[in-house]
PDB file of N, CA and C in Angstrom:
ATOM      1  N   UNK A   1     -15.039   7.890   9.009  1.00  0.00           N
ATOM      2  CA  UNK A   1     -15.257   9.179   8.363  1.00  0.00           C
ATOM      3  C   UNK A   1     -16.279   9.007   7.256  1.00  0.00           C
ATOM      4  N   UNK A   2     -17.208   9.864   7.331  1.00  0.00           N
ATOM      5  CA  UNK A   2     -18.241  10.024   6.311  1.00  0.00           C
ATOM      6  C   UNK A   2     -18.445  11.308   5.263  1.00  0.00           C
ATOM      7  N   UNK A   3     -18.923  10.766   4.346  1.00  0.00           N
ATOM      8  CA  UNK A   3     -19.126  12.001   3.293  1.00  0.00           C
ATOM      9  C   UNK A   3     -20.777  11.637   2.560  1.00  0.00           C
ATOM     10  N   UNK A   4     -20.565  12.912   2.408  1.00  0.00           N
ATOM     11  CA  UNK A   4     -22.254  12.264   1.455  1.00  0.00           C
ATOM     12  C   UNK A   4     -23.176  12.574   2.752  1.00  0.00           C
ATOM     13  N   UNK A   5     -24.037  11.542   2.540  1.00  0.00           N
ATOM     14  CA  UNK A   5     -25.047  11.183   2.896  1.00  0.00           C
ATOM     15  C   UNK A   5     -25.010   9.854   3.734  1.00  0.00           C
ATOM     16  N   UNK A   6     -23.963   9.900   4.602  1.00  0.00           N
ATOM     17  CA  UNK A   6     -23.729   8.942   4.614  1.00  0.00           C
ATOM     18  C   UNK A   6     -23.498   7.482   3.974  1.00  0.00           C
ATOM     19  N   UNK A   7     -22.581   7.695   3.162  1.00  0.00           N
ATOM     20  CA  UNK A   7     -22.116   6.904   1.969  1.00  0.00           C
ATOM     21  C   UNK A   7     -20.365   6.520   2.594  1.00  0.00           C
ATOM     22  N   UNK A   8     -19.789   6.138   2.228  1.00  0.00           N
ATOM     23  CA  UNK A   8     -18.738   5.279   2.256  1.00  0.00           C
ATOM     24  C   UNK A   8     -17.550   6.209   1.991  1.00  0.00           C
ATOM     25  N   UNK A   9     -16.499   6.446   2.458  1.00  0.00           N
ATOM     26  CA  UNK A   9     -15.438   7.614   2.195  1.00  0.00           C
ATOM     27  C   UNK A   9     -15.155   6.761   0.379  1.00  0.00           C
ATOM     28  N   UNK A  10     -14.864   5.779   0.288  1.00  0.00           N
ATOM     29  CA  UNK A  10     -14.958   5.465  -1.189  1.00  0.00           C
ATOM     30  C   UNK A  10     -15.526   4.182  -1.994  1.00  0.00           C
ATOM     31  N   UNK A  11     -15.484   3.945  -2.712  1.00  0.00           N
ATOM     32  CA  UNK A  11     -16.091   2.631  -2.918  1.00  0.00           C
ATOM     33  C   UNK A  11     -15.545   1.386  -3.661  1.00  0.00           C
ATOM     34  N   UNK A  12     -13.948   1.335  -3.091  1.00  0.00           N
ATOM     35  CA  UNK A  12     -13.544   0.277  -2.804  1.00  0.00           C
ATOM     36  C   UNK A  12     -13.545  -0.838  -1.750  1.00  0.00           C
ATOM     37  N   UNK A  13     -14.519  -1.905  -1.976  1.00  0.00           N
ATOM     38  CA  UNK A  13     -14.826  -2.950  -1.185  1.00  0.00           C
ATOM     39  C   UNK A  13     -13.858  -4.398  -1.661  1.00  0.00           C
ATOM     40  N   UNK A  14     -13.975  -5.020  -0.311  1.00  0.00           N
ATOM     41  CA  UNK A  14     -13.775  -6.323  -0.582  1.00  0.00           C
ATOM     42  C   UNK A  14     -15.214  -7.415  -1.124  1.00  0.00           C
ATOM     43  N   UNK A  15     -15.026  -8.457  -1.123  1.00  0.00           N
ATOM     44  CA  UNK A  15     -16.303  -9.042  -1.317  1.00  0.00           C
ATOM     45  C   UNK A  15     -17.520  -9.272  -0.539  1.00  0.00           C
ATOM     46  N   UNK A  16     -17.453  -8.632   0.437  1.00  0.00           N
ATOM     47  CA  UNK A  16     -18.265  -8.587   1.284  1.00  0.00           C
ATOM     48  C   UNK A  16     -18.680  -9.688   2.454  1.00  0.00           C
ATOM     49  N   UNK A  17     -17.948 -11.047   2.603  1.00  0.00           N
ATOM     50  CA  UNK A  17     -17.702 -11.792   2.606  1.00  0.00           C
ATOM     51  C   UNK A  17     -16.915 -11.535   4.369  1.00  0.00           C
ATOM     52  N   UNK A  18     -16.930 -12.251   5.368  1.00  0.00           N
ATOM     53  CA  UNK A  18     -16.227 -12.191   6.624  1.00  0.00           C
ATOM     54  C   UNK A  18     -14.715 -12.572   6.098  1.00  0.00           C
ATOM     55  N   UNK A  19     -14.293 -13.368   5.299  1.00  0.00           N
ATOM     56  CA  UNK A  19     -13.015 -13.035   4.889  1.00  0.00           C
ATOM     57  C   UNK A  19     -12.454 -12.191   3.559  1.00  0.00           C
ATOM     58  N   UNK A  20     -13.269 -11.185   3.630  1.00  0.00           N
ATOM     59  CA  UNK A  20     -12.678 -10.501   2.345  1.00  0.00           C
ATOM     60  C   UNK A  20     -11.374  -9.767   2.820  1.00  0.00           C
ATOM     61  N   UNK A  21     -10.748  -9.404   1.904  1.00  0.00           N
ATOM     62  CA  UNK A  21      -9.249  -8.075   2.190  1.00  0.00           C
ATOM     63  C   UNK A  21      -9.926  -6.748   2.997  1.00  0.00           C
ATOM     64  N   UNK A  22      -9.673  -7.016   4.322  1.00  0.00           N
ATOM     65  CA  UNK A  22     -10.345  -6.255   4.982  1.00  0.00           C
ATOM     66  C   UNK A  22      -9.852  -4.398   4.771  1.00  0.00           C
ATOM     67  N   UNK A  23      -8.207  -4.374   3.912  1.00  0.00           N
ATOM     68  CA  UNK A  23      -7.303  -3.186   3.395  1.00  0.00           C
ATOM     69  C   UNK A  23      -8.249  -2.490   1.907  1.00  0.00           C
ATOM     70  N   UNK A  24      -9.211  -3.515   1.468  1.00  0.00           N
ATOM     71  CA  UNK A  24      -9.745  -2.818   0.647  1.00  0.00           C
ATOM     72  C   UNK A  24     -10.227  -1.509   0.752  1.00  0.00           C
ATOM     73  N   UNK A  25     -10.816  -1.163   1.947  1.00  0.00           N
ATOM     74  CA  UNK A  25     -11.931  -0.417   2.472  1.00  0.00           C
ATOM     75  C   UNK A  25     -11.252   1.006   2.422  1.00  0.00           C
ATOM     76  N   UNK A  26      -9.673   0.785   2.791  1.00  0.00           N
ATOM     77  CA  UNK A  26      -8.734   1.675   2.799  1.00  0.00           C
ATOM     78  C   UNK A  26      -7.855   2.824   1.704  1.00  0.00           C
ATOM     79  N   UNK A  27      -8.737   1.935   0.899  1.00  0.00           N
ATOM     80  CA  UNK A  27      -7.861   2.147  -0.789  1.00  0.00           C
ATOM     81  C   UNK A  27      -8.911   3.239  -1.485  1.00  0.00           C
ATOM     82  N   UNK A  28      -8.722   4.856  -1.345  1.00  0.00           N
ATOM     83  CA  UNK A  28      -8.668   5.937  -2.096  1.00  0.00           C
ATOM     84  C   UNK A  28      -9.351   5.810  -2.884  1.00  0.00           C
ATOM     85  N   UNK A  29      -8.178   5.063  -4.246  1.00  0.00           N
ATOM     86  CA  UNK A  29      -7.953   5.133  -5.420  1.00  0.00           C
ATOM     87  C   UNK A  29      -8.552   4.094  -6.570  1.00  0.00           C
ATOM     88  N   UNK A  30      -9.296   4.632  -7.650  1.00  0.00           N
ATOM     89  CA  UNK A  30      -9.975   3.940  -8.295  1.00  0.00           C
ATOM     90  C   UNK A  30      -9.002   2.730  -8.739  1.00  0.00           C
ATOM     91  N   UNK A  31      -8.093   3.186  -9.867  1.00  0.00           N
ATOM     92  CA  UNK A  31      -6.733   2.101 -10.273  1.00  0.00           C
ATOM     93  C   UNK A  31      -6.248   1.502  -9.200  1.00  0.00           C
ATOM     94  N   UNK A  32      -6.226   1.915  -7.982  1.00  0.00           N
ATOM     95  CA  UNK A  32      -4.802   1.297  -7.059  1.00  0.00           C
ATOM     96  C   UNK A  32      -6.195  -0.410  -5.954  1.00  0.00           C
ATOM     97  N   UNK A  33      -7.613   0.447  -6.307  1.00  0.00           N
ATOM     98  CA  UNK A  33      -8.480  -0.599  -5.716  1.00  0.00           C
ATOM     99  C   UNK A  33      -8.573  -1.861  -6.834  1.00  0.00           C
ATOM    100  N   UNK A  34      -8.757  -1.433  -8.317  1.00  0.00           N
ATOM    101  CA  UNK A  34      -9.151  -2.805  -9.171  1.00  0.00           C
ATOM    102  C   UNK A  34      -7.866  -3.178  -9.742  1.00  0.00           C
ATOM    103  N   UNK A  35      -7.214  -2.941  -9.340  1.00  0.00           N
ATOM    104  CA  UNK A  35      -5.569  -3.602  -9.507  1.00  0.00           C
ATOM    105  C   UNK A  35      -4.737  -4.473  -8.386  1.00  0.00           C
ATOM    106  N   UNK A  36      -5.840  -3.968  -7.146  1.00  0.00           N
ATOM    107  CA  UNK A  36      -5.406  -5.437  -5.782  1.00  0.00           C
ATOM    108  C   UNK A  36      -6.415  -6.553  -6.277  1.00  0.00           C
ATOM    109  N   UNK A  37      -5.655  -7.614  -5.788  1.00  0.00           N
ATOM    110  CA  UNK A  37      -6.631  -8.388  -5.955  1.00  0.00           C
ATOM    111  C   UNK A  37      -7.661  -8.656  -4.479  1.00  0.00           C
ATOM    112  N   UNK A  38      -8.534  -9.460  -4.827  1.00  0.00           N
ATOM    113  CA  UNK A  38      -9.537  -9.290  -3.650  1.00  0.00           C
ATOM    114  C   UNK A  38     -10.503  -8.178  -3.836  1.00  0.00           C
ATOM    115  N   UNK A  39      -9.723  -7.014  -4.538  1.00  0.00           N
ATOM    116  CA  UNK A  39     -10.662  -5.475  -4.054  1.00  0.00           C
ATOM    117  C   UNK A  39     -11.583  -5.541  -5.390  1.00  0.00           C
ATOM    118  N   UNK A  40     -13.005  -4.458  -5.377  1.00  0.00           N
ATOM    119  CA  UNK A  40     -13.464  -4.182  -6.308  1.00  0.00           C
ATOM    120  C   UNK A  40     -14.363  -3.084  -6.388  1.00  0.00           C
ATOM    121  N   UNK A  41     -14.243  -1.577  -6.736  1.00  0.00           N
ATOM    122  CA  UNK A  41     -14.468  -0.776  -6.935  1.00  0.00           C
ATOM    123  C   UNK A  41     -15.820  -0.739  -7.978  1.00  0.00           C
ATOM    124  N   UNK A  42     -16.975  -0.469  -6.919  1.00  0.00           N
ATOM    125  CA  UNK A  42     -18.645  -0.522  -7.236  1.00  0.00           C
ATOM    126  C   UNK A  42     -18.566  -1.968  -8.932  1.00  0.00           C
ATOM    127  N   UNK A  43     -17.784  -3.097  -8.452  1.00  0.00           N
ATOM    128  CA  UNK A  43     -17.932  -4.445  -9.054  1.00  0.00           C
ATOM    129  C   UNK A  43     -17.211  -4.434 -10.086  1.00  0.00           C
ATOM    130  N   UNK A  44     -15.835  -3.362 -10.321  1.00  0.00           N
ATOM    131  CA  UNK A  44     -14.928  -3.415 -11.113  1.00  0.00           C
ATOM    132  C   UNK A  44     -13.588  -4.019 -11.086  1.00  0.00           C
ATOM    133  N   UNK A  45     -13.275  -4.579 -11.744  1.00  0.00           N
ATOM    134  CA  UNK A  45     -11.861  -5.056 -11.224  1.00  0.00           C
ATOM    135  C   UNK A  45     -11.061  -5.329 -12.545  1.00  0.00           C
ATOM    136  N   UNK A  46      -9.949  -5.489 -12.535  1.00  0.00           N
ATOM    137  CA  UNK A  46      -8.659  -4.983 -13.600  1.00  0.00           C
ATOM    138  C   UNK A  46      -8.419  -6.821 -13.396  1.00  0.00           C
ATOM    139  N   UNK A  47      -9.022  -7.606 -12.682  1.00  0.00           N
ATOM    140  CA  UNK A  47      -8.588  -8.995 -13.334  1.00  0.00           C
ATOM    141  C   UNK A  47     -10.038  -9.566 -13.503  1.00  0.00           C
ATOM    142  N   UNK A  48     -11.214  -8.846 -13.699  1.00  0.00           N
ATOM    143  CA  UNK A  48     -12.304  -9.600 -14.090  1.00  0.00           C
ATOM    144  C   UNK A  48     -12.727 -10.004 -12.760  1.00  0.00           C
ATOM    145  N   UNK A  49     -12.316  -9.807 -11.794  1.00  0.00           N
ATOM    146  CA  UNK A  49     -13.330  -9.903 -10.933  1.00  0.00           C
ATOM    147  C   UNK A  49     -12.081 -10.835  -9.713  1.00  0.00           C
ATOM    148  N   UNK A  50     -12.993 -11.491  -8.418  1.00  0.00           N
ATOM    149  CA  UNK A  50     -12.099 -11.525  -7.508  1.00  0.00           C
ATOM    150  C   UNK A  50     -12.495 -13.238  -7.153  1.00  0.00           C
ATOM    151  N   UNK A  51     -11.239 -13.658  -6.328  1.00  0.00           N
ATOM    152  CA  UNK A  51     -11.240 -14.769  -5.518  1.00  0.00           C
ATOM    153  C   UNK A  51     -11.946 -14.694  -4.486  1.00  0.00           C
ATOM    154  N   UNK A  52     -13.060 -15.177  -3.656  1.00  0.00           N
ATOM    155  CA  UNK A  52     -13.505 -15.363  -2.306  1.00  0.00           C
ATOM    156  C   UNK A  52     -13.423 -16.740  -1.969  1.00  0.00           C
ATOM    157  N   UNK A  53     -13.393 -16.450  -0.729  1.00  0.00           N
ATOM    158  CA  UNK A  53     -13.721 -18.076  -0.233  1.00  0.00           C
ATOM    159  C   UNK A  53     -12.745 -17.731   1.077  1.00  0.00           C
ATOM    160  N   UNK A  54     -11.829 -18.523   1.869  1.00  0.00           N
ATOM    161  CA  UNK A  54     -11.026 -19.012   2.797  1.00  0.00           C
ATOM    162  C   UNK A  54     -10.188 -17.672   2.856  1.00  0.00           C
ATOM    163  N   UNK A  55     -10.057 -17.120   3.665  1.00  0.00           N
ATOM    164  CA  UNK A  55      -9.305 -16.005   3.792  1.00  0.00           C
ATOM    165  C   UNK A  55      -7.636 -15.842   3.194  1.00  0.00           C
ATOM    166  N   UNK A  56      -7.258 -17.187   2.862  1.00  0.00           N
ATOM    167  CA  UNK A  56      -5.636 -17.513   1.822  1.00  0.00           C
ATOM    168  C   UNK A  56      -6.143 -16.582   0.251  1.00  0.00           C
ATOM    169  N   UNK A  57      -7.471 -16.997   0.474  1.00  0.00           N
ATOM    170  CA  UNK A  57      -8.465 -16.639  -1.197  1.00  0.00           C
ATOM    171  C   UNK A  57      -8.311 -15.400  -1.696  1.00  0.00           C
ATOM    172  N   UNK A  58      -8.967 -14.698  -0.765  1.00  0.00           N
ATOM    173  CA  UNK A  58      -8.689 -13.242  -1.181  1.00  0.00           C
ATOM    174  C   UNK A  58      -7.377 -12.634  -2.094  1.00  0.00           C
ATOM    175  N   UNK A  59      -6.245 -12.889  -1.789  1.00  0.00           N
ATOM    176  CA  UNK A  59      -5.275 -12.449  -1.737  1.00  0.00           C
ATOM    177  C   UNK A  59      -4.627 -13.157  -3.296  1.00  0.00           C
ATOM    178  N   UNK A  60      -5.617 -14.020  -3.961  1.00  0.00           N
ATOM    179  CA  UNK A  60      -5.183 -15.249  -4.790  1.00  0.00           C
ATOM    180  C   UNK A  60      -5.444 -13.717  -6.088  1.00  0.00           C
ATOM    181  N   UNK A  61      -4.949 -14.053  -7.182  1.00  0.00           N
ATOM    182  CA  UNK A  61      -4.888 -12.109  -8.371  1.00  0.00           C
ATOM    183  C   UNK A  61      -5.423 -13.308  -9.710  1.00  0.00           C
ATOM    184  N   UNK A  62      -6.729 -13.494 -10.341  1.00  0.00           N
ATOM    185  CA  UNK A  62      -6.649 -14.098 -11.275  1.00  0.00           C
ATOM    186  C   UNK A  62      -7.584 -15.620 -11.319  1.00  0.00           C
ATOM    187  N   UNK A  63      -8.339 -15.854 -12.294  1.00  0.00           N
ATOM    188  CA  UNK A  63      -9.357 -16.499 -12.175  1.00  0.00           C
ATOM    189  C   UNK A  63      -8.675 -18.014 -12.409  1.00  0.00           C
ATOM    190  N   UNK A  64      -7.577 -18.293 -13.033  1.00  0.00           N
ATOM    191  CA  UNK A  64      -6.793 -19.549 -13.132  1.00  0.00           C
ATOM    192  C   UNK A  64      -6.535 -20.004 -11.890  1.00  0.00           C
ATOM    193  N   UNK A  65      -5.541 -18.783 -11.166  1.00  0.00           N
ATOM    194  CA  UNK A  65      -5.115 -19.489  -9.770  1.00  0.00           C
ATOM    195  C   UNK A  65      -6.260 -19.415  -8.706  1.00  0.00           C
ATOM    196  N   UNK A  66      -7.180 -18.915  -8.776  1.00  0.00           N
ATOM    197  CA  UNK A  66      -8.508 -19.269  -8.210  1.00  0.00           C
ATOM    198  C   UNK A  66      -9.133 -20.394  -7.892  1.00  0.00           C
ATOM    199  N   UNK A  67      -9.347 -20.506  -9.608  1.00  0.00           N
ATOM    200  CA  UNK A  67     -10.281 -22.059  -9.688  1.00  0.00           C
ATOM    201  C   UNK A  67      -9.339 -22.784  -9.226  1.00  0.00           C
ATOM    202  N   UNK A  68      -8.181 -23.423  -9.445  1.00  0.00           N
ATOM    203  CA  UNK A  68      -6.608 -23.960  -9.344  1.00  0.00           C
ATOM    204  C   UNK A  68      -7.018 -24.296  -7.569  1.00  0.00           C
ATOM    205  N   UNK A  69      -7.302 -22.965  -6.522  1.00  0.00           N
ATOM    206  CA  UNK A  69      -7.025 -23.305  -5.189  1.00  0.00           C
ATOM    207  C   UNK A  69      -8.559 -23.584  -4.794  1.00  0.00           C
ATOM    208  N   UNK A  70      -9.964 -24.500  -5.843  1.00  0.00           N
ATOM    209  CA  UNK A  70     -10.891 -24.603  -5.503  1.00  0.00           C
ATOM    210  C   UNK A  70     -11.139 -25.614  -4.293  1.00  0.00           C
ATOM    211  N   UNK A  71     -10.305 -26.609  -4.308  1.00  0.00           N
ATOM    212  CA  UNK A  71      -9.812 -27.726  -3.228  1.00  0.00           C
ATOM    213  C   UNK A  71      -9.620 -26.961  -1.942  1.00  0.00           C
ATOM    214  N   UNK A  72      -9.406 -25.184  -1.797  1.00  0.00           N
ATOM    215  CA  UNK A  72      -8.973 -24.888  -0.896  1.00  0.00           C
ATOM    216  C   UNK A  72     -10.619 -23.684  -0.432  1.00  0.00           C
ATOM    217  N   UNK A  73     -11.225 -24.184  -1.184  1.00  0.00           N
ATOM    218  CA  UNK A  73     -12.454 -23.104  -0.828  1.00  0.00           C
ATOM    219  C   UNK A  73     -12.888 -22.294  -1.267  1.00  0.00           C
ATOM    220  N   UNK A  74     -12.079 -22.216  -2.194  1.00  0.00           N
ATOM    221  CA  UNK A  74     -11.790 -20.472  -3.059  1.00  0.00           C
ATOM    222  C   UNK A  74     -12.896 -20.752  -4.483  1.00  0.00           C
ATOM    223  N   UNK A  75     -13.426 -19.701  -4.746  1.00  0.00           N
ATOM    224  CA  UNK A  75     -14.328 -19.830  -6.000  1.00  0.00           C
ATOM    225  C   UNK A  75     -14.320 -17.972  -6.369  1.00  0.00           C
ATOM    226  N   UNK A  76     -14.300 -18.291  -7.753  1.00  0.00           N
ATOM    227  CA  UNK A  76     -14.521 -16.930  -8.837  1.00  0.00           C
ATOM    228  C   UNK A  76     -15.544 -16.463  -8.580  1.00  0.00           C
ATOM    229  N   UNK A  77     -15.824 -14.770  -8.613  1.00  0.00           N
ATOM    230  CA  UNK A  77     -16.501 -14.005  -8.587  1.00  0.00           C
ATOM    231  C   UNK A  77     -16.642 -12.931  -9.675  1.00  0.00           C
ATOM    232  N   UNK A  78     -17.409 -13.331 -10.871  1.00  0.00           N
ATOM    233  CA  UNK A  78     -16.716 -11.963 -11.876  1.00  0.00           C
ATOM    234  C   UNK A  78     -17.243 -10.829 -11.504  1.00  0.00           C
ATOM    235  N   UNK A  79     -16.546  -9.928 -12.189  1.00  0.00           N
ATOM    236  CA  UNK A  79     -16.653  -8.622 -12.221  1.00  0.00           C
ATOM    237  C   UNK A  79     -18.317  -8.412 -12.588  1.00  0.00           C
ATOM    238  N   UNK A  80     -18.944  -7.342 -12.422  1.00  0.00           N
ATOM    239  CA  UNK A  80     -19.912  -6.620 -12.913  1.00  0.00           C
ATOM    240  C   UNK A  80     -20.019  -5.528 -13.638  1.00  0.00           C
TER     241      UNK A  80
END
């Protein structure tokens, strides 16, 4: 479904990334997108930004347990 100009029904994304939270895309809501982790609403996010890396990554809420699962692929992305 499109709106606009062909623009995006909203602009909660994952990281763009083949394993990002592919449920981001799904998420409405400004608060309910930068409050998952993984998600980030036009590069906003309510923990400073997101985990990418290994698809376990995404899902990781927080730049401690991030770096923490770097052994596992996962690396910080801050916010914009």
């Amino acid at each position: 479904l499109q709106v606009g100009t062909g623009s995006a029904p909203c602009a909660c994304t994952g990281d763009g990334t083949p394993t990002e939270d592919p449920n981001c895309k799904y998420n409405p809501s400004r608060s309910g997108c930068t409050w998952s982790p993984g998600c980030n609403w036009d590069g906003e996010s309510h923990f400073g930004g997101w985990c990418s890396g290994a698809s376990s990554c995404v899902y990781t809420s927080g730049e401690t347990a991030c770096l923490g699962a770097a052994g596992l692929g996962c690396h910080w992305v801050p916010a914009t």
